[in-house]
C-alpha atoms as a PDB file:
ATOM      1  CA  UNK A   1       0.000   0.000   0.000  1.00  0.00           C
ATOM      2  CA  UNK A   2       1.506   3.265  -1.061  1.00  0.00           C
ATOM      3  CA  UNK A   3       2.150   5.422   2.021  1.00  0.00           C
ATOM      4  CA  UNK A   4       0.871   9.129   1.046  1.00  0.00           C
ATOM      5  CA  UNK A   5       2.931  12.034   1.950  1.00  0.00           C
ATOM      6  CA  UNK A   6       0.998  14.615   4.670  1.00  0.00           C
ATOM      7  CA  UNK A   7       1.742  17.179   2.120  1.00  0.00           C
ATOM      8  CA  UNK A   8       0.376  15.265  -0.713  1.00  0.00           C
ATOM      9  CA  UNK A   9      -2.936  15.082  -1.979  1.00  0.00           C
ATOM     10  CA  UNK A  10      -4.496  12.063  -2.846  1.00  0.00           C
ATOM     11  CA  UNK A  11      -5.086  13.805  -6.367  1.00  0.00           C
ATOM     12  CA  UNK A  12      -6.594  16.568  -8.476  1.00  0.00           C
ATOM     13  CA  UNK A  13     -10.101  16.741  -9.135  1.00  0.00           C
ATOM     14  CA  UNK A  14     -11.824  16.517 -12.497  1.00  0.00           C
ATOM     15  CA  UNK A  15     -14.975  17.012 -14.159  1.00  0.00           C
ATOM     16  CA  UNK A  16     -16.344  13.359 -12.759  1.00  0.00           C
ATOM     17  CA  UNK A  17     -15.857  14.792  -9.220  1.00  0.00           C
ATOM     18  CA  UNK A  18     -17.988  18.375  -9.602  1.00  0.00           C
ATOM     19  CA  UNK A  19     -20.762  16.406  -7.847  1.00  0.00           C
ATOM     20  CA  UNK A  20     -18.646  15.144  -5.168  1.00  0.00           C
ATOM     21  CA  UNK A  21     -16.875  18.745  -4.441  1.00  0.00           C
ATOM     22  CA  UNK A  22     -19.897  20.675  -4.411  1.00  0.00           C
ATOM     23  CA  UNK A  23     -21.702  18.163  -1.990  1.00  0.00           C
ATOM     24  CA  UNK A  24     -18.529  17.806   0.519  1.00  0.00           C
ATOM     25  CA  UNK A  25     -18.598  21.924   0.290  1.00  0.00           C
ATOM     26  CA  UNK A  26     -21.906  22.095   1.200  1.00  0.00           C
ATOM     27  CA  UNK A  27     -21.755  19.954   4.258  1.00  0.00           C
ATOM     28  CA  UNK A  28     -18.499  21.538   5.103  1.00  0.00           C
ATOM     29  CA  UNK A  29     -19.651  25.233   5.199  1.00  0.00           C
ATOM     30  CA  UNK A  30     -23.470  24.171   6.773  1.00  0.00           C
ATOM     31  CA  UNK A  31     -22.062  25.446   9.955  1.00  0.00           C
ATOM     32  CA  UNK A  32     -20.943  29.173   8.791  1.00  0.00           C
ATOM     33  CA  UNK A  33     -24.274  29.684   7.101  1.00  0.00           C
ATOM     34  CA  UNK A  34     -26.160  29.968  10.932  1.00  0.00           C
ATOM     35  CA  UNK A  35     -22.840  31.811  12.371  1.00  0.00           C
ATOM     36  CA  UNK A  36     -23.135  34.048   9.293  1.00  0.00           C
ATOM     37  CA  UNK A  37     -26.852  34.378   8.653  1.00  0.00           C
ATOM     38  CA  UNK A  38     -26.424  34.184   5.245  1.00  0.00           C
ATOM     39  CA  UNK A  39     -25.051  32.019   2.636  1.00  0.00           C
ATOM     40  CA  UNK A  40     -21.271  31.774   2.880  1.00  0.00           C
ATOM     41  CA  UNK A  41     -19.083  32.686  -0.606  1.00  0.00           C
ATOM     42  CA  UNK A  42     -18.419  29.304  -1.371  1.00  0.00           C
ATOM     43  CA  UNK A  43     -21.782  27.943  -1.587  1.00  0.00           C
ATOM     44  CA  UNK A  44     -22.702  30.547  -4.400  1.00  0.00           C
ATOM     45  CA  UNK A  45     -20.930  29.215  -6.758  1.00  0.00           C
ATOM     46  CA  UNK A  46     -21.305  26.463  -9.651  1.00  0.00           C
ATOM     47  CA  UNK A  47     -18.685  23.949  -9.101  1.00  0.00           C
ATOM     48  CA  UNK A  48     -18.371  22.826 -12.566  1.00  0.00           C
ATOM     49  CA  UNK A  49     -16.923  26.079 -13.343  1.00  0.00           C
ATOM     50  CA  UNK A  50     -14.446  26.010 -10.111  1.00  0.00           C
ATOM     51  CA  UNK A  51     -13.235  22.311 -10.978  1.00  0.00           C
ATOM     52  CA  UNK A  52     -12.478  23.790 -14.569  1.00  0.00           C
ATOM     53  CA  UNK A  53     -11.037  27.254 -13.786  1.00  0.00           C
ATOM     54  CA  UNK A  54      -8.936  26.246 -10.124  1.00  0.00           C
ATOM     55  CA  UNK A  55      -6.492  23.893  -8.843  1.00  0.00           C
ATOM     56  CA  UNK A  56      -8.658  21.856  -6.444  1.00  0.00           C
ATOM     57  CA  UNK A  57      -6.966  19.450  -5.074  1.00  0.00           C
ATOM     58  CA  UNK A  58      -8.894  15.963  -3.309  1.00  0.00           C
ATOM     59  CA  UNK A  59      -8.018  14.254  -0.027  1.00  0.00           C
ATOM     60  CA  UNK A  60      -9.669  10.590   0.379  1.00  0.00           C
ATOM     61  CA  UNK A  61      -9.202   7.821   2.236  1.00  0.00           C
ATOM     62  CA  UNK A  62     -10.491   4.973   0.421  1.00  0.00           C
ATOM     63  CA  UNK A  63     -13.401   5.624  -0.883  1.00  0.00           C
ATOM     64  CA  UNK A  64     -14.413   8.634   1.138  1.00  0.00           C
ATOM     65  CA  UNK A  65     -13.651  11.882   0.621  1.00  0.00           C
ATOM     66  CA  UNK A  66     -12.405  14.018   3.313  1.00  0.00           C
ATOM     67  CA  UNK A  67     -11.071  17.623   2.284  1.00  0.00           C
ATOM     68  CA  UNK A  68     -11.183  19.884  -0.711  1.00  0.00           C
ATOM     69  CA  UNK A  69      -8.546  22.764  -1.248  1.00  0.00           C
ATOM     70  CA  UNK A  70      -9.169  24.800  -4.091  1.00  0.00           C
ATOM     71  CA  UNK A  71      -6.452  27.064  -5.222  1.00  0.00           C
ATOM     72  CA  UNK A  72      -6.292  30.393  -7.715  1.00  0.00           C
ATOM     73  CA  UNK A  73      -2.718  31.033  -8.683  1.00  0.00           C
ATOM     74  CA  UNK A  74      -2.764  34.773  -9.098  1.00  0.00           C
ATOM     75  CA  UNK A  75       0.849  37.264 -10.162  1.00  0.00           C
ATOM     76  CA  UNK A  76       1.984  37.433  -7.108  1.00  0.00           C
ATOM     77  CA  UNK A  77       0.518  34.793  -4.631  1.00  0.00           C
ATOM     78  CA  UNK A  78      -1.498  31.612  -4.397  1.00  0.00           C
ATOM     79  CA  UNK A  79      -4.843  31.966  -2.491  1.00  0.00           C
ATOM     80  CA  UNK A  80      -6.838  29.577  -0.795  1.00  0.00           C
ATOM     81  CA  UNK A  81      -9.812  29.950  -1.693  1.00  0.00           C
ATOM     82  CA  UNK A  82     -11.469  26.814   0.057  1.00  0.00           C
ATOM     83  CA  UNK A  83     -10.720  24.664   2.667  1.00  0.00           C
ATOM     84  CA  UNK A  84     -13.062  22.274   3.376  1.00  0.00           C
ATOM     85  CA  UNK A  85     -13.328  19.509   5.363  1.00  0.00           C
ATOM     86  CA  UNK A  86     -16.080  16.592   5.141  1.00  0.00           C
ATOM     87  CA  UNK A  87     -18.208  16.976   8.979  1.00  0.00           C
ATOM     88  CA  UNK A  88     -17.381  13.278   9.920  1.00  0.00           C
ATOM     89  CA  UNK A  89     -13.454  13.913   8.885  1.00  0.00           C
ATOM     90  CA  UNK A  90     -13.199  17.011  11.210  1.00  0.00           C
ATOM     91  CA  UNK A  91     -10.669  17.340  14.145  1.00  0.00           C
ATOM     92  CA  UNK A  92      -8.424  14.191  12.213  1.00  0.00           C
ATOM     93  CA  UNK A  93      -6.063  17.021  10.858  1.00  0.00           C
ATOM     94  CA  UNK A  94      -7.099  17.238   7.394  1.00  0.00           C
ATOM     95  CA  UNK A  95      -7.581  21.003   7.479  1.00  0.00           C
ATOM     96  CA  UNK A  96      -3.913  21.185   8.701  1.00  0.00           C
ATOM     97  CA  UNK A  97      -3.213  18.805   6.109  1.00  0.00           C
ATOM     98  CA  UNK A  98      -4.964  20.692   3.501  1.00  0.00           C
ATOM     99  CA  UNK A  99      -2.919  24.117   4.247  1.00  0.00           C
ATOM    100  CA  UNK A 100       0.289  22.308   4.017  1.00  0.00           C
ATOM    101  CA  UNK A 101      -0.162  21.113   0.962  1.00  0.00           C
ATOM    102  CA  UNK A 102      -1.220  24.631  -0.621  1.00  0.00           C
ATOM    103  CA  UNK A 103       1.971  25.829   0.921  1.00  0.00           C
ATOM    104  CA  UNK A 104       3.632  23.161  -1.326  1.00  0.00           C
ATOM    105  CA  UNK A 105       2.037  24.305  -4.220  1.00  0.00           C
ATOM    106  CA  UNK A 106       2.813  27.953  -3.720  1.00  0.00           C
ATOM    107  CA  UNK A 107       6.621  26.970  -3.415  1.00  0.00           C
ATOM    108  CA  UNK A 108       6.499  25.064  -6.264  1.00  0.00           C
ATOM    109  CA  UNK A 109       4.743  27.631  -8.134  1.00  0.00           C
ATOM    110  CA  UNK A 110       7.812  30.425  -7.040  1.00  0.00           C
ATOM    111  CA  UNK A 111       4.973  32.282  -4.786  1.00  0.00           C
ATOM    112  CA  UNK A 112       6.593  33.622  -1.338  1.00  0.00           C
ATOM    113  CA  UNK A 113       2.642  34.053  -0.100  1.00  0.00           C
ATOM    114  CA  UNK A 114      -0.112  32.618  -0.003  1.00  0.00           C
ATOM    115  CA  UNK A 115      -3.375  34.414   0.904  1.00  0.00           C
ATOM    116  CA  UNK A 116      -6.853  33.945   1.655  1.00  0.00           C
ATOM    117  CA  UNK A 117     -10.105  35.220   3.313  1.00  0.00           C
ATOM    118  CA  UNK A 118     -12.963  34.295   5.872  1.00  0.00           C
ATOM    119  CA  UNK A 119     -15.895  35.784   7.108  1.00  0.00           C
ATOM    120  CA  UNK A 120     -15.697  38.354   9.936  1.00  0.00           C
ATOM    121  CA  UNK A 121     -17.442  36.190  12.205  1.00  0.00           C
ATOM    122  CA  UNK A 122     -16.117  33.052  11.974  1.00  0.00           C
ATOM    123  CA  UNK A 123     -13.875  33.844  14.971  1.00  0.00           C
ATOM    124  CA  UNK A 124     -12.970  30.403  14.890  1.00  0.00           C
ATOM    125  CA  UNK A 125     -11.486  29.904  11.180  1.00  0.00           C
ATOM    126  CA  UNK A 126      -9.979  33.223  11.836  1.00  0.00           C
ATOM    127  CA  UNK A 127      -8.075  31.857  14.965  1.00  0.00           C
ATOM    128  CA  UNK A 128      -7.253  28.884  14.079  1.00  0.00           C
ATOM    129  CA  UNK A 129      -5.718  30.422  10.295  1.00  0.00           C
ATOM    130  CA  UNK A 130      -3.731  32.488  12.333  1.00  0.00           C
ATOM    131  CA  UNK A 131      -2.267  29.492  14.769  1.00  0.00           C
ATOM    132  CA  UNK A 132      -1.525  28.142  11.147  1.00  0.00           C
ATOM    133  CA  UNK A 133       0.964  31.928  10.822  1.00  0.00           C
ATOM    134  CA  UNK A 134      -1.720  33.803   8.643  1.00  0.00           C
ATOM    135  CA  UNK A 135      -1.969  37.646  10.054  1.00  0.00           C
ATOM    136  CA  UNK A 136      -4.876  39.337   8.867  1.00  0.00           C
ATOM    137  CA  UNK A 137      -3.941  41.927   6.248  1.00  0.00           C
ATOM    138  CA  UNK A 138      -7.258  44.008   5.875  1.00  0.00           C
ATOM    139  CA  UNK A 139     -10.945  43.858   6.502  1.00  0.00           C
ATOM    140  CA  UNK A 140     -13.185  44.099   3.219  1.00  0.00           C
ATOM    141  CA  UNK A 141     -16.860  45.612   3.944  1.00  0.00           C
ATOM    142  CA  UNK A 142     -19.347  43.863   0.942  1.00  0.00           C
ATOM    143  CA  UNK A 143     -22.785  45.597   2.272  1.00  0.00           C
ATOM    144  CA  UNK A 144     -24.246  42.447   4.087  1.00  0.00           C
ATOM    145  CA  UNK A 145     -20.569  40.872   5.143  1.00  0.00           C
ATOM    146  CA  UNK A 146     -17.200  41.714   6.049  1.00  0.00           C
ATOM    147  CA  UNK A 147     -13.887  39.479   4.684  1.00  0.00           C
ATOM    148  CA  UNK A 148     -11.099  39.185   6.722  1.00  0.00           C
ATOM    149  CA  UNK A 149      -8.369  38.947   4.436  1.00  0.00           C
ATOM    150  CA  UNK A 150      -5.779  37.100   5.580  1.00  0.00           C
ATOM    151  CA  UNK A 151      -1.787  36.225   4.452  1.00  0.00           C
ATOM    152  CA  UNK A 152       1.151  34.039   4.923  1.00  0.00           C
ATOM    153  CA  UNK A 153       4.844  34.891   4.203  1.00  0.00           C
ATOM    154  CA  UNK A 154       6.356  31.341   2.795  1.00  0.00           C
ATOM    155  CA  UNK A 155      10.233  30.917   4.208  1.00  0.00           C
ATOM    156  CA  UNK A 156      12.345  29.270   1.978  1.00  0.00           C
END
């Protein structure tokens, strides 16, 4: 049995999986959508289009699957635009996992940061981004939410 690397994903998603992503997003974000009161960013989206345009990036074990990171390589950065972890999966370090391995990718890619963004009010994403070394860079007012845009400074 090959032994996967923590920084590895298990592999990149295609257009079979669309169904799979946007259900395992879904049950991931559930949560924010009460903290929020109203529908969190990455549930407005159609996931075909993501799975076509982004790196997103699977983590299963066996036939379940457990995170999603979805990546936009932009000039000067990579940023995360989801991390998302399957309910049942959560508190197993797949999150942890998931953030390491889009640190990978933004090395490999020559980017020195790697950014990202959460609601205002998830207190708890925004804590837990920043025990990961994220410092929040700026806070973005949209009319019915507020972004905290966050960054990480990649050593070498």
């Amino acid at each position: 049995m090959r032994q996967v690397n923590a920084t590895e994903p298990s592999r990149r998603a295609g257009a079979a999986d669309v169904a799979a992503v946007n259900a395992l997003q879904h049950a991931a974000y559930a949560r924010n959508r009460t903290i929020l009161g109203l529908e969190p960013l990455p549930l407005t989206v159609d996931y075909a289009t993501i799975v076509a345009d982004y790196d997103v990036w699977l983590l299963e074990q066996g036939d379940a699957l457990e995170g999603v990171l979805i990546l936009e390589t932009r000039a000067d950065d990579l940023l995360i635009w989801s991390v998302a972890v399957a309910p049942e999966a959560q508190g197993r370090g797949i999150g942890n996992r998931l953030v390491a391995i889009a640190e990978a990718r933004a090395r490999e890619l020559g980017r020195g940061k790697v950014r990202l963004y959460t609601g205002e009010k998830l207190t708890g994403n925004i804590a837990w981004y920043e025990r990961h070394g994220f410092a929040v860079e700026r806070i973005e007012d949209l009319g019915d939410r507020r972004l905290v845009h966050m960054m990480k400074r990649l050593g070498d």
